[in-house]
C-alpha atoms as a PDB file:
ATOM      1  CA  UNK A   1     115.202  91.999  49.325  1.00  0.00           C
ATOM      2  CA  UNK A   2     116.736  92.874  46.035  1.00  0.00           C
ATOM      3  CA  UNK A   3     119.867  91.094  45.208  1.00  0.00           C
ATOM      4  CA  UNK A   4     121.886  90.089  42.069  1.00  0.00           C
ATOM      5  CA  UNK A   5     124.041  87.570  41.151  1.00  0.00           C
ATOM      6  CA  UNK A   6     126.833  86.516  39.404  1.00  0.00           C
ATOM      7  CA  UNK A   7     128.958  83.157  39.365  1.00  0.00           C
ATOM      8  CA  UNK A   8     132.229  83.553  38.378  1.00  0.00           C
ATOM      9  CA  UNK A   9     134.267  80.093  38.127  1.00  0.00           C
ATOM     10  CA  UNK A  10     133.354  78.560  41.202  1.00  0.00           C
ATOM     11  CA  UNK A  11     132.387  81.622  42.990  1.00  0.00           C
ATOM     12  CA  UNK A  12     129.209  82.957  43.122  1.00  0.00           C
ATOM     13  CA  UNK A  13     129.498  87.261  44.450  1.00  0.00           C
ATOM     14  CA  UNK A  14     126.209  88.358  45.626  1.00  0.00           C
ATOM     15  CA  UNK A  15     125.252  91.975  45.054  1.00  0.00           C
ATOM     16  CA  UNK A  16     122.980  93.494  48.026  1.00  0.00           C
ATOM     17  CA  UNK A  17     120.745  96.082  46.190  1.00  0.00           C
ATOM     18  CA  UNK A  18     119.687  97.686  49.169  1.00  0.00           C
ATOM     19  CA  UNK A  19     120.798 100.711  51.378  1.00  0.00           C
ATOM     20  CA  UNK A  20     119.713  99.153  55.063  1.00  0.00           C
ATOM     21  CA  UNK A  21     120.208  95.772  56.191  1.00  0.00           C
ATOM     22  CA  UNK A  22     118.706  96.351  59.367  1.00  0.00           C
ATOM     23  CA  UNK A  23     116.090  94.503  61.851  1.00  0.00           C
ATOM     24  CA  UNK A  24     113.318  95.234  59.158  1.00  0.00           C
ATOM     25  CA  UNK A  25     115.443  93.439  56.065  1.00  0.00           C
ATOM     26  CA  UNK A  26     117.844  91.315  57.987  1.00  0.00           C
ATOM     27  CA  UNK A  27     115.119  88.541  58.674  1.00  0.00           C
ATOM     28  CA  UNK A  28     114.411  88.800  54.534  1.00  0.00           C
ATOM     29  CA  UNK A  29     118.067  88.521  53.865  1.00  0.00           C
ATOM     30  CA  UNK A  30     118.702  85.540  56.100  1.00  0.00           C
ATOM     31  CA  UNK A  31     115.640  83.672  54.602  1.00  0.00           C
ATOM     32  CA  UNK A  32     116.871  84.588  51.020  1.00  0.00           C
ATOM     33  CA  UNK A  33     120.621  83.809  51.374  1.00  0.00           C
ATOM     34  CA  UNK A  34     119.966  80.427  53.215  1.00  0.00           C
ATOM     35  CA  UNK A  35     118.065  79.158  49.954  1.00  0.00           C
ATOM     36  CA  UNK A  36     121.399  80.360  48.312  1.00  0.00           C
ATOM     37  CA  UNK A  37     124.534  78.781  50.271  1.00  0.00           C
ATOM     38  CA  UNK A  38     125.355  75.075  49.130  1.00  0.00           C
ATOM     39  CA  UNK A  39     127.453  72.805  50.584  1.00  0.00           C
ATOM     40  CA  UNK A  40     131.609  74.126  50.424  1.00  0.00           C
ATOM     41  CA  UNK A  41     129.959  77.329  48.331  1.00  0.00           C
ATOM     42  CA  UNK A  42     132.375  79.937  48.014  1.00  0.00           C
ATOM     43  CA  UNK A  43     130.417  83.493  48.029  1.00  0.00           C
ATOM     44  CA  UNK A  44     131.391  87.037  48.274  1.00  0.00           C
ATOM     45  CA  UNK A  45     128.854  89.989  49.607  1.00  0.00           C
ATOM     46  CA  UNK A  46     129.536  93.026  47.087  1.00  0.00           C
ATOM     47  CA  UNK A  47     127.988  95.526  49.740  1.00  0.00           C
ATOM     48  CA  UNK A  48     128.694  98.537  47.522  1.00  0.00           C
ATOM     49  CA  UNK A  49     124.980 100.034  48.226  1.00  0.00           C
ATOM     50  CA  UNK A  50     124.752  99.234  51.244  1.00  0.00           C
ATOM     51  CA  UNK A  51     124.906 102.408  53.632  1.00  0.00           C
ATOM     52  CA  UNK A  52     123.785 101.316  56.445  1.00  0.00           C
ATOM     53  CA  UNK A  53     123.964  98.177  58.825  1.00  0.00           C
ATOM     54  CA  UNK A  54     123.155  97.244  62.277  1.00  0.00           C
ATOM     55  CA  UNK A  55     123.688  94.016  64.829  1.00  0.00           C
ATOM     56  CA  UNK A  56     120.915  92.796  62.925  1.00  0.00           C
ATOM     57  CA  UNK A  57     122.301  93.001  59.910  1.00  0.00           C
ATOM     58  CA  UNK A  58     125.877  91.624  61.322  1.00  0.00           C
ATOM     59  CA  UNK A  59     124.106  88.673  62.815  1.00  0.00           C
ATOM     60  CA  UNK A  60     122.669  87.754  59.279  1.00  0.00           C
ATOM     61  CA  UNK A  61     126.189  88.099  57.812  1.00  0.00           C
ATOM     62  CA  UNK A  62     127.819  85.928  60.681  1.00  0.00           C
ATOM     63  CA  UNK A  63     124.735  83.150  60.260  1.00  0.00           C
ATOM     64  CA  UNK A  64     125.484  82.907  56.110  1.00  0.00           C
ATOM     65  CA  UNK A  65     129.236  82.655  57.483  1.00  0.00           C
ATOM     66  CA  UNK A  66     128.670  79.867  60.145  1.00  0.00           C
ATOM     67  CA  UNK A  67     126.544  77.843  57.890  1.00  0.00           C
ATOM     68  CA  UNK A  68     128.960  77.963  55.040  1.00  0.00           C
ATOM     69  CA  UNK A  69     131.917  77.573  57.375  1.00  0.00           C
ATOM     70  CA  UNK A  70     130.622  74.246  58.331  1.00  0.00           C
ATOM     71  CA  UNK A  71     130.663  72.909  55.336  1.00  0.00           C
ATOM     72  CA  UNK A  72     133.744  73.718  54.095  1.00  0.00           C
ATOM     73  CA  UNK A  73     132.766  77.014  52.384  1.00  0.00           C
ATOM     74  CA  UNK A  74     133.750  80.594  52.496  1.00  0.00           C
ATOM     75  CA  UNK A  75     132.340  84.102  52.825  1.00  0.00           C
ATOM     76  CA  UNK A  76     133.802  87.219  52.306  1.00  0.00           C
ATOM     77  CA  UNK A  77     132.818  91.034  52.044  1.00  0.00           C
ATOM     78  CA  UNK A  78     133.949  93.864  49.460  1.00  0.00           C
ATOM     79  CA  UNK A  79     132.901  97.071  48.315  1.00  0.00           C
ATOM     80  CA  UNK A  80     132.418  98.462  52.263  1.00  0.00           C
ATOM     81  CA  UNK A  81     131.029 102.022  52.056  1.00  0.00           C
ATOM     82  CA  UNK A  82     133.391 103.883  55.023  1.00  0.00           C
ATOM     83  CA  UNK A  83     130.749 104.150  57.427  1.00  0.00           C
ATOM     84  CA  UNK A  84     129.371 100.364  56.999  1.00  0.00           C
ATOM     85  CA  UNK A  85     133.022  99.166  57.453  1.00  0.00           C
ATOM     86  CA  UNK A  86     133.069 101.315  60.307  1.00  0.00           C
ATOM     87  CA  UNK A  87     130.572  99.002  61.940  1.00  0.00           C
ATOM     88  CA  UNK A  88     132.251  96.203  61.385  1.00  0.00           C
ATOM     89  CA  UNK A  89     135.363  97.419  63.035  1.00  0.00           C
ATOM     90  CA  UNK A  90     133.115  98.522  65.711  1.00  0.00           C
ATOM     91  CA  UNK A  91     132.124  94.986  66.610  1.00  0.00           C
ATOM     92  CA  UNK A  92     135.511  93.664  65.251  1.00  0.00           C
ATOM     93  CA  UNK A  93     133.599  91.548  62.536  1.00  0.00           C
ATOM     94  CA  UNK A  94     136.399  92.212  60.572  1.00  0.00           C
ATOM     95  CA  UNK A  95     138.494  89.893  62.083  1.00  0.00           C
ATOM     96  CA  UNK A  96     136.080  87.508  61.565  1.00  0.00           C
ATOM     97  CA  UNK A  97     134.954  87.733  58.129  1.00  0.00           C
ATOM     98  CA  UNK A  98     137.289  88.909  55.221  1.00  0.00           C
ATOM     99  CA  UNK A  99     137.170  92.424  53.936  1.00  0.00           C
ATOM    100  CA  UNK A 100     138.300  93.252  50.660  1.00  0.00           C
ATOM    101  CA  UNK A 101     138.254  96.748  49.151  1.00  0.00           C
ATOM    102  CA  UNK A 102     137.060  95.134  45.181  1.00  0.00           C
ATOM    103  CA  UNK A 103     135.253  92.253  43.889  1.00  0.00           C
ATOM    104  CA  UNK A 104     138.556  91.153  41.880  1.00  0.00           C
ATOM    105  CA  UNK A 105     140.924  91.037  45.491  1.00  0.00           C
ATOM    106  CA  UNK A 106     138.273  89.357  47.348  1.00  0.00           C
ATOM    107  CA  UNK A 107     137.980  86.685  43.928  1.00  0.00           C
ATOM    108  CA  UNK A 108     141.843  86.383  44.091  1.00  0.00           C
ATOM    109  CA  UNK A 109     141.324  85.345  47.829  1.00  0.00           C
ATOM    110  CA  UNK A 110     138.785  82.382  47.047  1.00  0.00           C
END
């Protein structure tokens, strides 16, 4: 799973480098991002390469959410290709996790 990242203040954005996070990466992603999400962390998912995700995918983004959620952290998204965002609305994930259309407005939001 290729992924970059970046702490700015307290805020660490997480790039995904891939194009699918689907039942074959999603496992890979979970492990990865687990390692990643302290206690109150506040992180943002730049999914600007992303191109494709499926419920697999959306269950790995909901788990990082849950876990940081109880401990008094945050998730949210930016950088949604159209049809990737379309998925989300699909399954109405966006009311559930924060969607920002750039790194700086989902920053400002944190």
């Amino acid at each position: 799973m290729n992924l970059a990242s970046e702490t700015i203040g307290d805020v660490e954005v997480i790039e995904v480098l891939e194009k699918n996070l689907d039942a074959d990466t999603a496992q890979l992603f979970k492990t990865e991002m687990t390692a990643r999400l302290t206690e109150g962390g506040k992180i943002i998912f730049d999914l600007g390469m992303l191109e494709f995700i499926d419920s697999s995918g959306l269950g790995a983004m909901l788990s990082c959410l849950r876990k940081l959620n109880a401990t008094g952290g945050d998730l949210k998204l930016c950088s949604l290709s159209a049809s990737v965002r379309s998925m989300f609305e699909l399954v109405r994930m966006h009311r559930v996790i924060e969607i920002y259309e750039t790194r700086e407005e989902a920053i400002a939001s944190l």
